[in-house]
N, C-alpha and C. Protein backbone atom coordinates (compact mmCIF):
# COMPACT_ATOMS: atom_id res chain seq x y z
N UNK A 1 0.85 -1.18 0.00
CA UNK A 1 0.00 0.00 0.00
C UNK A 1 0.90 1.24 0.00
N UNK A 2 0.70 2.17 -1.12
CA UNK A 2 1.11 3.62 -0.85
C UNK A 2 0.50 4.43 -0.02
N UNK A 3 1.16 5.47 0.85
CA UNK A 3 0.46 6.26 1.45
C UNK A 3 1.19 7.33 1.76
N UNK A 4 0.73 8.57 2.14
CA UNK A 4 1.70 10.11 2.07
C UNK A 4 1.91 10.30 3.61
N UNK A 5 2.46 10.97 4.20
CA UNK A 5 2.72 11.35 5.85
C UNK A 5 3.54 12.18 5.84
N UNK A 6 3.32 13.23 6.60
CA UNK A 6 4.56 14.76 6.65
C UNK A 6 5.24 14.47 8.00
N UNK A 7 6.27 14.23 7.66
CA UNK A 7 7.25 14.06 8.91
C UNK A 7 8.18 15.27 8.67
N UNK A 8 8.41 16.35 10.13
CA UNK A 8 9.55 17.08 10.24
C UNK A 8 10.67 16.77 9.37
N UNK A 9 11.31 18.18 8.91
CA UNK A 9 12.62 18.02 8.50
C UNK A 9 13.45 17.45 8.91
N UNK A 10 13.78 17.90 10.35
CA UNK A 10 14.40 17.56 11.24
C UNK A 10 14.70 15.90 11.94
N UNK A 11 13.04 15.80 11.87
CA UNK A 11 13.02 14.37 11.93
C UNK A 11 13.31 13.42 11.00
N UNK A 12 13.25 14.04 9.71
CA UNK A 12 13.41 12.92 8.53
C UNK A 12 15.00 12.69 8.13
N UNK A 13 15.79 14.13 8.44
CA UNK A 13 16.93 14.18 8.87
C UNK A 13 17.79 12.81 9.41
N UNK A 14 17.18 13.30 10.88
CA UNK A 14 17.61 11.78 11.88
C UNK A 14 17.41 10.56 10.94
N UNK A 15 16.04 10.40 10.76
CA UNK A 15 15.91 9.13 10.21
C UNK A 15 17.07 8.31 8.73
N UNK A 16 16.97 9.49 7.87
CA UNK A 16 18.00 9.64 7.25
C UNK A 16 19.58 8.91 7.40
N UNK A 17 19.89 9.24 8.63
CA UNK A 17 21.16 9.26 9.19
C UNK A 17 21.24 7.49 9.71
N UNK A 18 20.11 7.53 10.75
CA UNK A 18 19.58 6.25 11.29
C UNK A 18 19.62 5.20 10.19
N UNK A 19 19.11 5.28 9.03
CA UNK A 19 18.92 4.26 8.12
C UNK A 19 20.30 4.03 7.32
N UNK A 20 21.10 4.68 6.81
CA UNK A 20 22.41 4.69 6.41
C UNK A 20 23.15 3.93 7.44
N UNK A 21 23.33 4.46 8.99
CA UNK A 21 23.99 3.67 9.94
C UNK A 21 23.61 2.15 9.58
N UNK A 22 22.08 1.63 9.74
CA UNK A 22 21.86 1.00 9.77
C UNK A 22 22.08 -0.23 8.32
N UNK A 23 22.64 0.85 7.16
CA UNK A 23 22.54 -0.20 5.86
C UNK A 23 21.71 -0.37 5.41
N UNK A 24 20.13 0.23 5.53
CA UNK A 24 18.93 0.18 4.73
C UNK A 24 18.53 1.60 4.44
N UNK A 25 17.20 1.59 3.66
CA UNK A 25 16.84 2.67 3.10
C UNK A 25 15.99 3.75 4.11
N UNK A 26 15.58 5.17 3.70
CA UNK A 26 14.67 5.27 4.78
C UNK A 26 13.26 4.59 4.25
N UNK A 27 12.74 3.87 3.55
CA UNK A 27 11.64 3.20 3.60
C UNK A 27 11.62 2.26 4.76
N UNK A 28 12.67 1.60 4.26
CA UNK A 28 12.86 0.40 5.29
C UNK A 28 12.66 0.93 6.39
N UNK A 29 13.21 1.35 6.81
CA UNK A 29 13.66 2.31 8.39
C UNK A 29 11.87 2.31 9.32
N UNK A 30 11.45 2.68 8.50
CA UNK A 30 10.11 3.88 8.53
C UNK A 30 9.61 2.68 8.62
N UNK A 31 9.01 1.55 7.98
CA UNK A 31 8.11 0.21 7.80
C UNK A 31 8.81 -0.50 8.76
N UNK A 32 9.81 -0.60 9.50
CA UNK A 32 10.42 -1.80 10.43
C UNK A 32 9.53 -0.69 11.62
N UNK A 33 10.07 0.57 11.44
CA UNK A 33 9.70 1.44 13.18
C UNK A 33 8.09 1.04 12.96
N UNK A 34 7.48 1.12 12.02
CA UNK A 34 5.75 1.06 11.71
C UNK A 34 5.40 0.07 12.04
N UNK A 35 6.08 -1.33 11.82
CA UNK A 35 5.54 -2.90 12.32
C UNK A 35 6.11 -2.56 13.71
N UNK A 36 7.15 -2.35 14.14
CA UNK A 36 7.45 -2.25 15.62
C UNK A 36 6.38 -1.87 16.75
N UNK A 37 5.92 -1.10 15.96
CA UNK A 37 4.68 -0.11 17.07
C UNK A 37 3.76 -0.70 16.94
N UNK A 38 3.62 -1.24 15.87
CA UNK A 38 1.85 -2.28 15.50
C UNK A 38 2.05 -3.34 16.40
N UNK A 39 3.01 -4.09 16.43
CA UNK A 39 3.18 -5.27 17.40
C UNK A 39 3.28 -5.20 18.47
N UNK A 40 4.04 -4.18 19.27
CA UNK A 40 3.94 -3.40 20.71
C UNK A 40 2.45 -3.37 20.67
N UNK A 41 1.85 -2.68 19.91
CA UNK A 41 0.64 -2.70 20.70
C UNK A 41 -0.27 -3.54 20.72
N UNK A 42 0.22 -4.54 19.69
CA UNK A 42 -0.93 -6.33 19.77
C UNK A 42 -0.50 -6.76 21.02
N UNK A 43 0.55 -6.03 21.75
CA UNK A 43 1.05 -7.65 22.71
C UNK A 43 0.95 -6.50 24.20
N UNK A 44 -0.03 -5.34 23.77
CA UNK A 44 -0.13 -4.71 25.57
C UNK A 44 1.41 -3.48 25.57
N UNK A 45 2.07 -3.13 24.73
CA UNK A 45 3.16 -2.68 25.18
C UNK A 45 2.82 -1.12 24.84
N UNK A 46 2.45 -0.14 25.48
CA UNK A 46 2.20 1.24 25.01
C UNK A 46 3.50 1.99 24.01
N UNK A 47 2.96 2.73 23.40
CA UNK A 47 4.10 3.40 22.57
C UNK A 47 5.04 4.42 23.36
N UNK A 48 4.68 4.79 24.68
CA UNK A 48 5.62 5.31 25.08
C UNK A 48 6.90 4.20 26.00
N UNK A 49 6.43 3.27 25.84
CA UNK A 49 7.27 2.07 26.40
C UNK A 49 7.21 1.34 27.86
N UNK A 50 5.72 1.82 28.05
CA UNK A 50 5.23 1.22 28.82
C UNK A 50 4.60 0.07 28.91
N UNK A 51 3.81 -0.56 29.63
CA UNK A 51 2.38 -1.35 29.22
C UNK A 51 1.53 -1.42 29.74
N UNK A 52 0.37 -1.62 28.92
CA UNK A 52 -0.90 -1.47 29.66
C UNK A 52 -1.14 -2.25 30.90
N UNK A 53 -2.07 -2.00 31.69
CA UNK A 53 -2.44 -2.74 33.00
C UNK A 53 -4.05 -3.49 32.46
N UNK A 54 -4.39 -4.28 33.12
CA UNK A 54 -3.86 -5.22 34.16
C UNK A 54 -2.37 -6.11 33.11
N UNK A 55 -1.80 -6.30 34.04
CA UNK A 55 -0.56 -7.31 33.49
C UNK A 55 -1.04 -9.04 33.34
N UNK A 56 -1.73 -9.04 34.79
CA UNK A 56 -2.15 -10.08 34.89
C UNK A 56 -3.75 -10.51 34.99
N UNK A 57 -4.30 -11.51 34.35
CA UNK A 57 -5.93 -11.21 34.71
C UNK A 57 -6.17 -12.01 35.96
N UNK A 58 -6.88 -11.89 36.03
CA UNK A 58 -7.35 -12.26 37.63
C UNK A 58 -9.09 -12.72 37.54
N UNK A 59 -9.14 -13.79 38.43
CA UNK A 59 -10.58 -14.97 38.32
C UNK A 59 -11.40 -14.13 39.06
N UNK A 60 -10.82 -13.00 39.81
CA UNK A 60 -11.48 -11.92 40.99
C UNK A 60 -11.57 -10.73 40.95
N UNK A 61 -11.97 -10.09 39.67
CA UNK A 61 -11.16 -8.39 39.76
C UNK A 61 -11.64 -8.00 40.48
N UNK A 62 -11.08 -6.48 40.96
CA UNK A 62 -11.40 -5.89 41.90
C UNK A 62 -10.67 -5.13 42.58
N UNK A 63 -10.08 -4.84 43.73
CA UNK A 63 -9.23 -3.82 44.01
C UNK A 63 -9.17 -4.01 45.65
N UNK A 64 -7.52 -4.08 46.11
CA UNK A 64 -7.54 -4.30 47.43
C UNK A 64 -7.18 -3.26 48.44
N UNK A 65 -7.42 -3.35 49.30
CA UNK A 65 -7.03 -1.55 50.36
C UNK A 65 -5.95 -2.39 50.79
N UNK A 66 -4.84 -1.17 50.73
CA UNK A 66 -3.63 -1.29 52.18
C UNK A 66 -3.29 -0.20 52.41
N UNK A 67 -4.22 0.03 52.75
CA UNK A 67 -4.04 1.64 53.62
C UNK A 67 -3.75 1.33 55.26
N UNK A 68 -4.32 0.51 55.40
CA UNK A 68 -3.77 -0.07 56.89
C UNK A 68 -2.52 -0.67 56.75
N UNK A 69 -2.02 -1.44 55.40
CA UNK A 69 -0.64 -1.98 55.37
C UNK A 69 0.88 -1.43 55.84
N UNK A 70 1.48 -1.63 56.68
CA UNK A 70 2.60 -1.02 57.02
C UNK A 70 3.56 -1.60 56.28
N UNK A 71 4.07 -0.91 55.16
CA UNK A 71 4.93 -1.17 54.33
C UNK A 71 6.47 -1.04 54.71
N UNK A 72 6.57 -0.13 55.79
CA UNK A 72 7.94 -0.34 56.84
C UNK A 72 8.52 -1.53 56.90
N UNK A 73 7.75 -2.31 56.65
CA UNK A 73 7.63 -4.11 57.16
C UNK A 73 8.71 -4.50 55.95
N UNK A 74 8.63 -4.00 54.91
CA UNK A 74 9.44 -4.56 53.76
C UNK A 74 10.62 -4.21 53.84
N UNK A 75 11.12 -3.11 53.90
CA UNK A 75 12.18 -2.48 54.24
C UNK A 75 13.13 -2.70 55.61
N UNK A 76 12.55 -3.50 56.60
CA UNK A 76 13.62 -3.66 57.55
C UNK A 76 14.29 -4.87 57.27
């Protein structure tokens, strides 16, 4: 599929530079970073390089208080 996108000078610059280091084109460059981010986010991983919550699912959702928990307890 063709498609158009305005990327910064500046940025296309970098990329530029990035893809030469790397021995490919900036197409390439641009379609590897494009599947990168598509798959991060099939598998929970946010684009700022985080990931989404819950991590784990649970047979019980819900939410537990430890506001009474003395977490001091871990630390000695």
């Amino acid at each position: 599929m063709r498609t158009t996108i305005n990327v910064p000078d500046s940025v296309y610059r970098r990329a530029e530079r990035a893809a030469k280091s790397r021995g490919v084109t900036v197409e390439e460059l641009i379609v590897a970073a494009f599947e990168s981010a598509v798959v991060a986010e099939a598998d929970g991983v946010s684009s700022a390089g985080g990931v989404k919550l819950p991590l784990l699912t649970s047979k019980r959702p819900g939410s537990l208080d430890l506001s009474k928990y003395d977490f001091d307890d871990l630390l000695a």
